[in-house]
PDB file of N, CA and C in Angstrom:
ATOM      1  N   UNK A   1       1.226 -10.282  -3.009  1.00  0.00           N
ATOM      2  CA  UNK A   1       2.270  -9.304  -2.938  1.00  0.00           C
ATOM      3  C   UNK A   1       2.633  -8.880  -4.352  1.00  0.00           C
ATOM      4  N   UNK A   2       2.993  -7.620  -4.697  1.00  0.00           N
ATOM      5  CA  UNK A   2       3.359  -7.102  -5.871  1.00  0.00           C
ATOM      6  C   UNK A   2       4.991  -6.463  -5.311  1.00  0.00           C
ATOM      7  N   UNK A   3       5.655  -7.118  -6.255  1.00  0.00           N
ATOM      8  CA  UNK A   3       7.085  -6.252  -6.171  1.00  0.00           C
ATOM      9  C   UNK A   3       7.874  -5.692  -7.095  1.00  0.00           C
ATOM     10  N   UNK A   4       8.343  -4.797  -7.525  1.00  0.00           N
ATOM     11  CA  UNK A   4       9.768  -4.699  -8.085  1.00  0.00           C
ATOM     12  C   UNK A   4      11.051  -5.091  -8.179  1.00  0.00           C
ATOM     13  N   UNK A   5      11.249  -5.249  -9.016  1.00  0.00           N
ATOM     14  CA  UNK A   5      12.857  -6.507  -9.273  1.00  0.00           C
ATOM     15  C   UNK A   5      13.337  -5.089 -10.638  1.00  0.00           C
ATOM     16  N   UNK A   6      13.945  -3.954 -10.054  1.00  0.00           N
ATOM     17  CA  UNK A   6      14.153  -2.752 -10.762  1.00  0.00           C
ATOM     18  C   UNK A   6      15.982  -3.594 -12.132  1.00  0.00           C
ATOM     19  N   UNK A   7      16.367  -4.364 -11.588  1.00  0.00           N
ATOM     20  CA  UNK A   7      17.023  -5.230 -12.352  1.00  0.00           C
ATOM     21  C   UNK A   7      17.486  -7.062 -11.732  1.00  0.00           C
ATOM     22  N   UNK A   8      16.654  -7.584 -12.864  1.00  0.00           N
ATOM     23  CA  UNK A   8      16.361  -8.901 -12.965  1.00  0.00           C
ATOM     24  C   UNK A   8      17.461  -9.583 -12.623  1.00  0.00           C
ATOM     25  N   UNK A   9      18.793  -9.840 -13.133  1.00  0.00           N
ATOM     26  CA  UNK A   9      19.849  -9.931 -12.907  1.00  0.00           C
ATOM     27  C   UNK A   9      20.458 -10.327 -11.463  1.00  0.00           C
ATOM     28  N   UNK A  10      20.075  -9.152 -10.924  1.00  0.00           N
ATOM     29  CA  UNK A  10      20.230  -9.263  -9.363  1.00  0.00           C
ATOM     30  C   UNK A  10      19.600  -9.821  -8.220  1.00  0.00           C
ATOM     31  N   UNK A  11      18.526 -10.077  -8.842  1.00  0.00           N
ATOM     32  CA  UNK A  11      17.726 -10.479  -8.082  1.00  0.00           C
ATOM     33  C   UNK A  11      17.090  -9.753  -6.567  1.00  0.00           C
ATOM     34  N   UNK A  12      17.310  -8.792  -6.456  1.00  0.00           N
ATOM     35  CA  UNK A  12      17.013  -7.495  -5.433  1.00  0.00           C
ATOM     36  C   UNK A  12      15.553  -7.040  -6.145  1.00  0.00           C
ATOM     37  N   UNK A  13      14.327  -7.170  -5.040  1.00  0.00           N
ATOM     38  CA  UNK A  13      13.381  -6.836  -4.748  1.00  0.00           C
ATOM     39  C   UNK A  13      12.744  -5.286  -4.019  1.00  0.00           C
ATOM     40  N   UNK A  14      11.586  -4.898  -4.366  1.00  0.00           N
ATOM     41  CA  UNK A  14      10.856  -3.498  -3.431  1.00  0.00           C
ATOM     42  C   UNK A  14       9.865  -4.365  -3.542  1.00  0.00           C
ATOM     43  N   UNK A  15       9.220  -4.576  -1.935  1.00  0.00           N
ATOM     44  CA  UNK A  15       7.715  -4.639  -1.924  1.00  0.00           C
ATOM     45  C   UNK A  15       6.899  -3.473  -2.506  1.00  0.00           C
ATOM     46  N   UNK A  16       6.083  -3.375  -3.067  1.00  0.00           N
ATOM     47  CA  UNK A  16       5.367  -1.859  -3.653  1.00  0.00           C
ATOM     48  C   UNK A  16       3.623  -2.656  -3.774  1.00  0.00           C
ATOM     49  N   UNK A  17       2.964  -3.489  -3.384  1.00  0.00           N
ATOM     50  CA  UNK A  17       1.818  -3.358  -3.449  1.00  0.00           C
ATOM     51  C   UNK A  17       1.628  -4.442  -2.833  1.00  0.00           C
ATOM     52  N   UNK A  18       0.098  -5.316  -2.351  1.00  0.00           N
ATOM     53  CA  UNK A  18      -0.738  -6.012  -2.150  1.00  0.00           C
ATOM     54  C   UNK A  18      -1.867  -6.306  -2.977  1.00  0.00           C
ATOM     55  N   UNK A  19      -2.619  -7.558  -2.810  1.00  0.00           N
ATOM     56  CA  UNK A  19      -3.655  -7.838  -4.092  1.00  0.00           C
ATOM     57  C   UNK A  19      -4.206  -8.911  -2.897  1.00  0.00           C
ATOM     58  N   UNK A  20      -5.744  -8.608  -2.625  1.00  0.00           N
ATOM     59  CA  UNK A  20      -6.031  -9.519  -1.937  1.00  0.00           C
ATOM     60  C   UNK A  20      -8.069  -9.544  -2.644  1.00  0.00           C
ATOM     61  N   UNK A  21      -8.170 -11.236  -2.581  1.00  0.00           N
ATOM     62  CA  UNK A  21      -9.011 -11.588  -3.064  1.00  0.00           C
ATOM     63  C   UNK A  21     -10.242 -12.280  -2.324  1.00  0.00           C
ATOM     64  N   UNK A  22     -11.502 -11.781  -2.396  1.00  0.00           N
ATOM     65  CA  UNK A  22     -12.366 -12.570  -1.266  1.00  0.00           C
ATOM     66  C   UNK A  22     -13.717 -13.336  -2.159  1.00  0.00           C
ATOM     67  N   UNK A  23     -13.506 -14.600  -2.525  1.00  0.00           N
ATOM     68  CA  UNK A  23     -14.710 -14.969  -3.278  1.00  0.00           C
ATOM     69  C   UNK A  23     -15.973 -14.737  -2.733  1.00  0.00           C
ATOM     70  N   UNK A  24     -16.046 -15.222  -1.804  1.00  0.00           N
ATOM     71  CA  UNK A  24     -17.552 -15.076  -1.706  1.00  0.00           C
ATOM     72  C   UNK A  24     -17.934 -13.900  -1.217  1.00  0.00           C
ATOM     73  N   UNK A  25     -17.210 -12.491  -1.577  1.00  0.00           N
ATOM     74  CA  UNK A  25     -17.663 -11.201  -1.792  1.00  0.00           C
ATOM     75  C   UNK A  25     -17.713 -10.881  -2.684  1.00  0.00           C
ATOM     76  N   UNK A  26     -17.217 -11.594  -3.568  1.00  0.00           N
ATOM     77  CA  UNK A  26     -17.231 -11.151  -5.584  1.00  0.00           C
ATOM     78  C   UNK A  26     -16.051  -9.674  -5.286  1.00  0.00           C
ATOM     79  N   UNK A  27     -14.958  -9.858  -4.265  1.00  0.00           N
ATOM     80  CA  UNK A  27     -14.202  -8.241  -3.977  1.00  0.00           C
ATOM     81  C   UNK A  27     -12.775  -8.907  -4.135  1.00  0.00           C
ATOM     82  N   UNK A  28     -11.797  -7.751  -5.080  1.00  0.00           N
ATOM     83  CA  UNK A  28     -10.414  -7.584  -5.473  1.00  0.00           C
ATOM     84  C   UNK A  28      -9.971  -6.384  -5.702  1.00  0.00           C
ATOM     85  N   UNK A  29      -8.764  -6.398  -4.505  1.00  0.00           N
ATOM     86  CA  UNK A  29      -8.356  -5.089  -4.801  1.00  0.00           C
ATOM     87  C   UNK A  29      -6.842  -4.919  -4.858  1.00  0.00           C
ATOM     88  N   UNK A  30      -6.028  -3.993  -4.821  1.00  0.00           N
ATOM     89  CA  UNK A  30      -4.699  -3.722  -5.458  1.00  0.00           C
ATOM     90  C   UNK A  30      -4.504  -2.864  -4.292  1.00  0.00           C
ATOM     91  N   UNK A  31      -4.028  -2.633  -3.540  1.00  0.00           N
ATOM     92  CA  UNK A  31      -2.931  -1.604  -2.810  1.00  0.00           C
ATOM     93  C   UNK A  31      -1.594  -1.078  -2.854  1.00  0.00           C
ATOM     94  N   UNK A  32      -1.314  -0.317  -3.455  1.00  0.00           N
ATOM     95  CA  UNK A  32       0.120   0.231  -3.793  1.00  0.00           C
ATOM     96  C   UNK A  32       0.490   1.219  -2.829  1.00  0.00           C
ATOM     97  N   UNK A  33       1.827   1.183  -3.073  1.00  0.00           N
ATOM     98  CA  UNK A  33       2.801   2.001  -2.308  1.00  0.00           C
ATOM     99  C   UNK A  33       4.202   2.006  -2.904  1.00  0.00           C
ATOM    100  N   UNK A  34       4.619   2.803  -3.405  1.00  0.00           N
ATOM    101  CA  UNK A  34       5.824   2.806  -4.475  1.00  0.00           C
ATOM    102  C   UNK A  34       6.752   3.430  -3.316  1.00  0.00           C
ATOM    103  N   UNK A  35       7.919   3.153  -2.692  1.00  0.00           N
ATOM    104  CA  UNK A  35       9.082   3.833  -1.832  1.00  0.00           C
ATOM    105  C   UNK A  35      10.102   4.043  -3.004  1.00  0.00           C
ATOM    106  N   UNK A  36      10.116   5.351  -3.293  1.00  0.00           N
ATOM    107  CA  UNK A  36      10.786   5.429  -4.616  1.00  0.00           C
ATOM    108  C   UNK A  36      12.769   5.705  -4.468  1.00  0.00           C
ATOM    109  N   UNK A  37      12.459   6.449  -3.023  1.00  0.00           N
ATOM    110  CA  UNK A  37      13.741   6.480  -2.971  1.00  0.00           C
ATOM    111  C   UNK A  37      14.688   4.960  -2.399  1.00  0.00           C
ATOM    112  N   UNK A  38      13.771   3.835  -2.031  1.00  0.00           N
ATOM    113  CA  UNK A  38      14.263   2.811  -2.045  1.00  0.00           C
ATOM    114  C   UNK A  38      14.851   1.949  -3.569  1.00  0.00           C
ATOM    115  N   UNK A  39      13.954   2.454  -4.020  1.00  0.00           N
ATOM    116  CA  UNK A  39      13.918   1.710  -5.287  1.00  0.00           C
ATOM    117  C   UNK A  39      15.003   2.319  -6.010  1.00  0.00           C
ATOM    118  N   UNK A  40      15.214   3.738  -6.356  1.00  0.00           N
ATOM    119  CA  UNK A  40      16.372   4.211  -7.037  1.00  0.00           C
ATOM    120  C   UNK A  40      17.533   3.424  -6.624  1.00  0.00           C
ATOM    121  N   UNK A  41      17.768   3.179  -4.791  1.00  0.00           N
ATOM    122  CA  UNK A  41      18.729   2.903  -4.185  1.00  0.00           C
ATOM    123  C   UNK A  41      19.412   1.605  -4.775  1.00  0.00           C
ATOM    124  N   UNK A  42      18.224   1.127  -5.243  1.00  0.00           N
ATOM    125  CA  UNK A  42      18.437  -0.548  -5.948  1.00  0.00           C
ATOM    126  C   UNK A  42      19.289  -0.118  -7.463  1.00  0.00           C
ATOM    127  N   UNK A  43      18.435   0.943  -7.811  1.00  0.00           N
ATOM    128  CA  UNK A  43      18.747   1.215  -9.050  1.00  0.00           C
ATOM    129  C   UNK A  43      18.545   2.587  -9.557  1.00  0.00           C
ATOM    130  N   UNK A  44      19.627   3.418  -9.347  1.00  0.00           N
ATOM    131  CA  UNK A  44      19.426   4.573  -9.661  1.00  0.00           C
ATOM    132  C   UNK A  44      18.724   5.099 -11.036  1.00  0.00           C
ATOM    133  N   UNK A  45      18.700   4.186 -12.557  1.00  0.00           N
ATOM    134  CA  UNK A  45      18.197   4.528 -13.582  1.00  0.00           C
ATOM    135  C   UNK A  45      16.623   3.869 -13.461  1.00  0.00           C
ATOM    136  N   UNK A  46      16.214   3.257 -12.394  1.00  0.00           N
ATOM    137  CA  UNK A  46      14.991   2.607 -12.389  1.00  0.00           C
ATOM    138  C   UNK A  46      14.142   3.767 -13.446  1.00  0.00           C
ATOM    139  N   UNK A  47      13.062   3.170 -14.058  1.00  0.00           N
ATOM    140  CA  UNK A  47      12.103   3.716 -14.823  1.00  0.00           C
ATOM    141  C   UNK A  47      10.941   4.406 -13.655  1.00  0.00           C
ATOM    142  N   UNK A  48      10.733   5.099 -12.868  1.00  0.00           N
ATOM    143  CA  UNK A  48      10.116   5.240 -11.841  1.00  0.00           C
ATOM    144  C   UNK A  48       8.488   5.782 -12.761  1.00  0.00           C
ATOM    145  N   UNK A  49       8.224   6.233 -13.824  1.00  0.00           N
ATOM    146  CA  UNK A  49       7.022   6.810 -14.580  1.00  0.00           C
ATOM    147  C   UNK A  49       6.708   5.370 -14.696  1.00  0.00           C
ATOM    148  N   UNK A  50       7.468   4.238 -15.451  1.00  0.00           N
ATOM    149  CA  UNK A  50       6.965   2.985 -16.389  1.00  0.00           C
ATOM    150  C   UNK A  50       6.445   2.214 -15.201  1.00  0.00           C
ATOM    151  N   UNK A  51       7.418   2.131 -13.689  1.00  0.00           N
ATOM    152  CA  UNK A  51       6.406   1.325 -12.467  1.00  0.00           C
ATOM    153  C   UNK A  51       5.399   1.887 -11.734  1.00  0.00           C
ATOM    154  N   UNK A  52       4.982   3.482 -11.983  1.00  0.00           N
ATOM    155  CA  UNK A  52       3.953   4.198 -11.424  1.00  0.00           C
ATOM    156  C   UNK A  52       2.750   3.436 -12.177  1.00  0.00           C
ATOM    157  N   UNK A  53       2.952   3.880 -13.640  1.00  0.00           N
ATOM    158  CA  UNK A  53       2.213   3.106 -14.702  1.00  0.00           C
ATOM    159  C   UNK A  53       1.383   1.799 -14.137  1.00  0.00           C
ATOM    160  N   UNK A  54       2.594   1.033 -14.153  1.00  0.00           N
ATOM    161  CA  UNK A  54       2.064  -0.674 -13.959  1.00  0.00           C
ATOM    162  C   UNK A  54       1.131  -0.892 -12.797  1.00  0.00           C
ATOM    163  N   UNK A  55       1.493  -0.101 -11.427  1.00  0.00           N
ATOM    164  CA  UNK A  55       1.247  -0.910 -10.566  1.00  0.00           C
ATOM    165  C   UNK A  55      -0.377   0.069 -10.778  1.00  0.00           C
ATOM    166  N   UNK A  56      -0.310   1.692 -11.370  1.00  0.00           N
ATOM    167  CA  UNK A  56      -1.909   2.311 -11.195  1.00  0.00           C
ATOM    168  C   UNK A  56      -2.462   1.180 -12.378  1.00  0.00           C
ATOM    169  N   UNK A  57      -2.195   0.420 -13.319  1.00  0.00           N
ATOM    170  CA  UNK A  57      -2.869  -0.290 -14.331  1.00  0.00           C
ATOM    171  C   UNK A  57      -3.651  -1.498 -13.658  1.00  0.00           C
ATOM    172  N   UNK A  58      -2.493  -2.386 -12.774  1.00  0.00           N
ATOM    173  CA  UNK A  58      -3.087  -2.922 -11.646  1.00  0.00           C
ATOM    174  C   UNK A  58      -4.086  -2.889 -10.497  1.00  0.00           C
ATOM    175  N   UNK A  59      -3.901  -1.604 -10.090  1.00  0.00           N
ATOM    176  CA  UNK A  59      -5.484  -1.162  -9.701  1.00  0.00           C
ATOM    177  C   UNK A  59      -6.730  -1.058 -10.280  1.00  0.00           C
ATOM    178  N   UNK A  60      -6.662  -0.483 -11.296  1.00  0.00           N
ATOM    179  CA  UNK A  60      -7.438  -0.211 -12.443  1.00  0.00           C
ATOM    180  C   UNK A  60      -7.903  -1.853 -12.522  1.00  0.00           C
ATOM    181  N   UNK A  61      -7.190  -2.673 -13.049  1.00  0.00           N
ATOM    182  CA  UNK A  61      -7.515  -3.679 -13.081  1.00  0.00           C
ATOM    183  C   UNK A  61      -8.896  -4.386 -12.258  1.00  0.00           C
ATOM    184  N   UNK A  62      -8.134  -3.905 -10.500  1.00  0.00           N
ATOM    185  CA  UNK A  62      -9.099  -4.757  -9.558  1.00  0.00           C
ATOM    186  C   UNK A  62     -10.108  -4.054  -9.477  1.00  0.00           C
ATOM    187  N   UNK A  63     -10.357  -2.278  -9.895  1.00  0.00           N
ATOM    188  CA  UNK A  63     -11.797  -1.549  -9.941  1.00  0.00           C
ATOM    189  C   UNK A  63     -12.422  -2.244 -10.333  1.00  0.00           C
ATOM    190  N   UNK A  64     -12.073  -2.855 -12.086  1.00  0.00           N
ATOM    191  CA  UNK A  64     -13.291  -2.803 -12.713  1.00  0.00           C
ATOM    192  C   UNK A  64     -13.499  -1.965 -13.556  1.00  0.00           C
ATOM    193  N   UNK A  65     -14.546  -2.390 -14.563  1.00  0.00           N
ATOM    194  CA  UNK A  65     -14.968  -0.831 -14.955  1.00  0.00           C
ATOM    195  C   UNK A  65     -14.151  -0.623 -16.408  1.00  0.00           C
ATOM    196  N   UNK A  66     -13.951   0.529 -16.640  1.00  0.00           N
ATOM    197  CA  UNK A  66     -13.778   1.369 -17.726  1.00  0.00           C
ATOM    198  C   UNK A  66     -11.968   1.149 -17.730  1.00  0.00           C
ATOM    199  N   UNK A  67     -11.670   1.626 -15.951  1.00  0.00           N
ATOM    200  CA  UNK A  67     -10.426   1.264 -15.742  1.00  0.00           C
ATOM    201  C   UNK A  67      -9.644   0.317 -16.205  1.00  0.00           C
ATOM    202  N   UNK A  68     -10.013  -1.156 -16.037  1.00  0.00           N
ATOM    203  CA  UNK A  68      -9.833  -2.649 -16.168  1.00  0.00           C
ATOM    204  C   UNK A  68      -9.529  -2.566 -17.734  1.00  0.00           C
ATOM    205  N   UNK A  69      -9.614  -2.172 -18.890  1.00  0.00           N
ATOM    206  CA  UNK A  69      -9.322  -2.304 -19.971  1.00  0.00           C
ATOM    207  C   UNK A  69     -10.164  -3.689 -20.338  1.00  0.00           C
ATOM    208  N   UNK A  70      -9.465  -4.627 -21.169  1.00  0.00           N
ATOM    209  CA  UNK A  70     -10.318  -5.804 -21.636  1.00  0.00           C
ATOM    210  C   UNK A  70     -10.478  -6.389 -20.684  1.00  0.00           C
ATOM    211  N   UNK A  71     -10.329  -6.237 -18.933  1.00  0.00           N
ATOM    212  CA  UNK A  71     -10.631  -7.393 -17.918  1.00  0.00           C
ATOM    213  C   UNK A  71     -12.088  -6.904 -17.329  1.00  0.00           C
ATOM    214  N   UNK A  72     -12.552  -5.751 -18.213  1.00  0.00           N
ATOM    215  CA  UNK A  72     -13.228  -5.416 -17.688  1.00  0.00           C
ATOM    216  C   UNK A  72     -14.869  -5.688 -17.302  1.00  0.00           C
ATOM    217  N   UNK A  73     -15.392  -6.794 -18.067  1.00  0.00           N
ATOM    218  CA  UNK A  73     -16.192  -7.589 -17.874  1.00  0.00           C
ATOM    219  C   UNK A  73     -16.331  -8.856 -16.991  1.00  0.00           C
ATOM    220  N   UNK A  74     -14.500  -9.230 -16.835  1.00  0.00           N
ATOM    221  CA  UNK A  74     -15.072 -10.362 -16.241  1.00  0.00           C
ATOM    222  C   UNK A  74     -15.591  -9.743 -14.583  1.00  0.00           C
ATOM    223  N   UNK A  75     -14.941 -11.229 -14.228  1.00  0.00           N
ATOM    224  CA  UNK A  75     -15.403 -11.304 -12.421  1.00  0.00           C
ATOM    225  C   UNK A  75     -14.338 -10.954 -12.003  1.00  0.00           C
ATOM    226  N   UNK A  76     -14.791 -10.930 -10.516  1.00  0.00           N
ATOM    227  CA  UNK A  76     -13.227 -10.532  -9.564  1.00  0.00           C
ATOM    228  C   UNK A  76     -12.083 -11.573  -9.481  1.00  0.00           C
ATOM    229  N   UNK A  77     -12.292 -12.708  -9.631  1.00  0.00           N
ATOM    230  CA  UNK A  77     -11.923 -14.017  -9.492  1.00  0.00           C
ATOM    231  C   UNK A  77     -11.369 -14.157 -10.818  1.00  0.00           C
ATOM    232  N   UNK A  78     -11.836 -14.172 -11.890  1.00  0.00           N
ATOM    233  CA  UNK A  78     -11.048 -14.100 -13.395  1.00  0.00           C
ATOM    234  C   UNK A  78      -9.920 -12.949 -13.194  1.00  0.00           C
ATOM    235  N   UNK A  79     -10.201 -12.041 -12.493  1.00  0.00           N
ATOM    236  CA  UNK A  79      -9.518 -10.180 -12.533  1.00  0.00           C
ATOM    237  C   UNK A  79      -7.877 -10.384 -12.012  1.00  0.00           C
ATOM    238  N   UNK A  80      -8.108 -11.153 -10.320  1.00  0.00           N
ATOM    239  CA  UNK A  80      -7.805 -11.767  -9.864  1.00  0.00           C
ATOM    240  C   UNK A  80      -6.433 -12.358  -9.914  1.00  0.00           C
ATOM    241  N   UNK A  81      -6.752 -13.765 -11.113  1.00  0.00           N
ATOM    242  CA  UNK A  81      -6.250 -14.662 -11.994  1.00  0.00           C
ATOM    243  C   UNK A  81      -5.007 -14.430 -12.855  1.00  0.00           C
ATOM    244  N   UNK A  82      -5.803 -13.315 -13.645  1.00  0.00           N
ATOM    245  CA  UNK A  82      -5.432 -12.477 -14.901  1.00  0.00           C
ATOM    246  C   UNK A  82      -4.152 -11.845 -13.866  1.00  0.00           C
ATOM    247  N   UNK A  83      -4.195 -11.174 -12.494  1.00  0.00           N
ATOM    248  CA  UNK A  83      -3.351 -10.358 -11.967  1.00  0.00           C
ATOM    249  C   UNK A  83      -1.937 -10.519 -11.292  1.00  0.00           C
ATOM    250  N   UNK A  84      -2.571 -11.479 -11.282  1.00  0.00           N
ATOM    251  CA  UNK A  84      -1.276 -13.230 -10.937  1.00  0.00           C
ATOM    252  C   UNK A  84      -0.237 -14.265 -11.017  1.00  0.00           C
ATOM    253  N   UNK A  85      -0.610 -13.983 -12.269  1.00  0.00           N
ATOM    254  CA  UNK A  85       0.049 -14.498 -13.622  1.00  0.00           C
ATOM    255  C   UNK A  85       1.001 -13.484 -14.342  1.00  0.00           C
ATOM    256  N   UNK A  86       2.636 -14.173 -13.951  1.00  0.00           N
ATOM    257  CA  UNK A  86       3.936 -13.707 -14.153  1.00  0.00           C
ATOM    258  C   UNK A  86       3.583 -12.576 -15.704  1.00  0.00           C
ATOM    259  N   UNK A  87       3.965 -11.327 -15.842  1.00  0.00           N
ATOM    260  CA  UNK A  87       3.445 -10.304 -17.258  1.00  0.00           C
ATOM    261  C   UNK A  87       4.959  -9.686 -17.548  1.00  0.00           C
ATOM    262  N   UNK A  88       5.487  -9.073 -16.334  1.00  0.00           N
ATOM    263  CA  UNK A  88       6.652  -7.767 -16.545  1.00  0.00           C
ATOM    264  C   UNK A  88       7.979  -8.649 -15.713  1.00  0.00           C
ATOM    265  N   UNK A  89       8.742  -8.430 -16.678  1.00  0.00           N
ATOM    266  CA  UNK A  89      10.101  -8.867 -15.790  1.00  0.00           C
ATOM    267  C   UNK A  89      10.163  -7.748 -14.453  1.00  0.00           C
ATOM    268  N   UNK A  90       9.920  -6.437 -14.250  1.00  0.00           N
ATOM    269  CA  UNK A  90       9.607  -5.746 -13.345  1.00  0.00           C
ATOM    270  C   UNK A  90       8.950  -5.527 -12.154  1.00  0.00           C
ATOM    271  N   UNK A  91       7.500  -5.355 -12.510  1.00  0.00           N
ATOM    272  CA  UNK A  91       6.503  -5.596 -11.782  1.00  0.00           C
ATOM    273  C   UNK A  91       5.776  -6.716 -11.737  1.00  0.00           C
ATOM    274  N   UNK A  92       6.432  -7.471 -10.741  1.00  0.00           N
ATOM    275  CA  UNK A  92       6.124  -8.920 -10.203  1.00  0.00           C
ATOM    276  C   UNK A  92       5.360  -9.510  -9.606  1.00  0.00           C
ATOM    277  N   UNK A  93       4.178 -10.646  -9.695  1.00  0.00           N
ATOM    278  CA  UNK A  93       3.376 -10.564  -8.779  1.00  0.00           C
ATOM    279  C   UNK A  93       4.218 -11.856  -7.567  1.00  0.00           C
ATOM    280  N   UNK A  94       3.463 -11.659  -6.298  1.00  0.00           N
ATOM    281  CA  UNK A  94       4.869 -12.891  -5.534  1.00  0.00           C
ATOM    282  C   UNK A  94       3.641 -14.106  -5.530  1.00  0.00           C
ATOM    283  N   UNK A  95       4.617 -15.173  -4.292  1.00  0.00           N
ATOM    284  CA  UNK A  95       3.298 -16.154  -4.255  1.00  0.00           C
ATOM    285  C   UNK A  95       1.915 -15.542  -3.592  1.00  0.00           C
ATOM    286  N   UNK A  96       0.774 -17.036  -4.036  1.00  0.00           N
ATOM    287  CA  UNK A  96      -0.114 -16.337  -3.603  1.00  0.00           C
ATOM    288  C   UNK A  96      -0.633 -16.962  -2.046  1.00  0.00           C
ATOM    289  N   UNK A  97      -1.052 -16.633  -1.237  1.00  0.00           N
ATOM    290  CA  UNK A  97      -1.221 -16.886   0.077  1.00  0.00           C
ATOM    291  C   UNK A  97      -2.815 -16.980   0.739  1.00  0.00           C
ATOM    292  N   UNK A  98      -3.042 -17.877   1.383  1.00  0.00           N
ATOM    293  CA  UNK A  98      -4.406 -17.848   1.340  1.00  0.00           C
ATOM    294  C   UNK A  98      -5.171 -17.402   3.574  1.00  0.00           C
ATOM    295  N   UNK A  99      -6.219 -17.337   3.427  1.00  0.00           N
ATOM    296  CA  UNK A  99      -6.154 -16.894   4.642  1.00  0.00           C
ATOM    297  C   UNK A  99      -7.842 -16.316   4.694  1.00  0.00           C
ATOM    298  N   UNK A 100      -8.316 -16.135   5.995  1.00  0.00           N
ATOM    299  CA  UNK A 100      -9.633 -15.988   5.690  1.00  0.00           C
ATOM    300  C   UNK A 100      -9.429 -14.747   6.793  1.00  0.00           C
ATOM    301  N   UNK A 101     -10.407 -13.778   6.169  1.00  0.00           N
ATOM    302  CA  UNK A 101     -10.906 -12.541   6.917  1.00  0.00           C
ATOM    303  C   UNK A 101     -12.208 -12.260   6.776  1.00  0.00           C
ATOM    304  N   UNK A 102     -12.803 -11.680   7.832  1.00  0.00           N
ATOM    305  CA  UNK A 102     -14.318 -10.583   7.578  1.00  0.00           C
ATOM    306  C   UNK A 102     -14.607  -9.258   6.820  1.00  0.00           C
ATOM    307  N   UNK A 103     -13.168  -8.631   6.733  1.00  0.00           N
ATOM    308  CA  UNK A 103     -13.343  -7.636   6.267  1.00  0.00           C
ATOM    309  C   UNK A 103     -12.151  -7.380   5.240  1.00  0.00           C
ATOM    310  N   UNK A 104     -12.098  -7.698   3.963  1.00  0.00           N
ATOM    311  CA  UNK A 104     -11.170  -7.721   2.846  1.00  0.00           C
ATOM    312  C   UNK A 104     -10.432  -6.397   2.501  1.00  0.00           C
ATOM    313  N   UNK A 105     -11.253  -5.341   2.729  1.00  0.00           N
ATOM    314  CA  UNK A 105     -10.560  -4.093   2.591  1.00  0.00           C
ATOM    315  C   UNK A 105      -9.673  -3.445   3.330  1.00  0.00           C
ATOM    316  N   UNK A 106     -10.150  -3.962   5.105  1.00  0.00           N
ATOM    317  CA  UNK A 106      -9.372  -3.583   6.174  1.00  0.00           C
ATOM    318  C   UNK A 106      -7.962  -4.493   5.928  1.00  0.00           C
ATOM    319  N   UNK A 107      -8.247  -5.600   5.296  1.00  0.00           N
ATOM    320  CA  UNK A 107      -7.269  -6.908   5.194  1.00  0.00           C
ATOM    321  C   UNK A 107      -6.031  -6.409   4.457  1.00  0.00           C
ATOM    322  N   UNK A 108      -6.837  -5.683   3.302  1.00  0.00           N
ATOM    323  CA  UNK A 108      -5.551  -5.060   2.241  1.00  0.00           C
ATOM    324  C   UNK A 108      -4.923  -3.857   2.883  1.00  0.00           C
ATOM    325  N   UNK A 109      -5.520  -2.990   3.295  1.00  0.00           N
ATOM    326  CA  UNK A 109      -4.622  -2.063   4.196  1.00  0.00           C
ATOM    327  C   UNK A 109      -3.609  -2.326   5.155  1.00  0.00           C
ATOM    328  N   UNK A 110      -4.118  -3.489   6.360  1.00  0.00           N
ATOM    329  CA  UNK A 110      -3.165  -4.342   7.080  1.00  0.00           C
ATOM    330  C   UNK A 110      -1.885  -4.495   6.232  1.00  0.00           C
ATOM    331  N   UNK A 111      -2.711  -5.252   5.755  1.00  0.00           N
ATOM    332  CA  UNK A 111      -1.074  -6.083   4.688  1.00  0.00           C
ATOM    333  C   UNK A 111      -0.346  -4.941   4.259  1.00  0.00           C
ATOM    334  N   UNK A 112      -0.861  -4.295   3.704  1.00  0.00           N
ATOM    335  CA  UNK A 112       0.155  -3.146   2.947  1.00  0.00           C
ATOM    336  C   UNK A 112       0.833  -2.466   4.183  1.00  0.00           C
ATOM    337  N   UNK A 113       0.268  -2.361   4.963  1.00  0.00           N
ATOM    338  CA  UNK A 113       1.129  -1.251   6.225  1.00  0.00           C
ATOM    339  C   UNK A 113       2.386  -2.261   7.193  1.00  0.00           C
ATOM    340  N   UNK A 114       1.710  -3.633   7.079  1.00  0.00           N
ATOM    341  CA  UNK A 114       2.781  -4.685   7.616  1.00  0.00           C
ATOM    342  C   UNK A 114       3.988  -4.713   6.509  1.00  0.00           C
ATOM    343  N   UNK A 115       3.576  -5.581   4.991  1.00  0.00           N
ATOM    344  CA  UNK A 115       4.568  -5.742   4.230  1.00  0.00           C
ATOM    345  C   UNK A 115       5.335  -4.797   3.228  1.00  0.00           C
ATOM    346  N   UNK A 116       4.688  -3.468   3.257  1.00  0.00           N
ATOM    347  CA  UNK A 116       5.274  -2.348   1.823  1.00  0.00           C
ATOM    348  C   UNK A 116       5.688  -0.945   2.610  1.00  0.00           C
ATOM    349  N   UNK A 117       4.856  -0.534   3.431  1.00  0.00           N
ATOM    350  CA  UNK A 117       4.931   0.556   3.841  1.00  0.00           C
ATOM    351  C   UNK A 117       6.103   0.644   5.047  1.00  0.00           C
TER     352      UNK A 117
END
């Protein structure tokens, strides 16, 4: 789960993405969904450009590629790792949850339409 905590303080949360990981597909991906007028609601001065930013950097991330910046060599599993690990008082990653599926992509859409959307 990826969330927003638009002020730390309060401790008030936006679900805004998913991150789901399948080793033995070498596959990681990022699903976002920013509800912006929720998020103002939390916090009307929210930075709404600086969490568009983060969470498309986060994708970028799980592409790969050119996108990924310096993660961009490793594996999905390093990518993963790297994505996981507490960065922005903001954009938060939550716990991580484990669970087995056949199809990882259909998996991340699920999730996102159950927990963000």
């Amino acid at each position: 789960m990826l969330r927003v905590v638009p002020r730390i303080e309060r401790g008030e949360c936006v679900n805004a993405g998913v991150l789901v990981y399948c080793r033995p597909k070498s596959f990681v991906v990022a699903r976002t969904h920013l509800d912006e007028a929720r998020l103002l609601a939390l916090d009307p001065k929210a930075d709404l450009p600086g969490v568009r930013a983060a969470l498309r950097a986060v994708e970028g991330v799980c592409a790969g590629g050119d996108a990924a910046g310096q993660a961009a060599r490793d594996d999905a599993g390093r990518r993963f790792r790297w994505l996981i690990a507490p960065r922005s008082t903001i954009v938060q990653p939550g716990p991580v949850h484990t669970g087995l599926t056949a199809d990882p992509a259909a998996e991340a859409e699920r999730l996102l339409d159950l927990l963000v959307r």
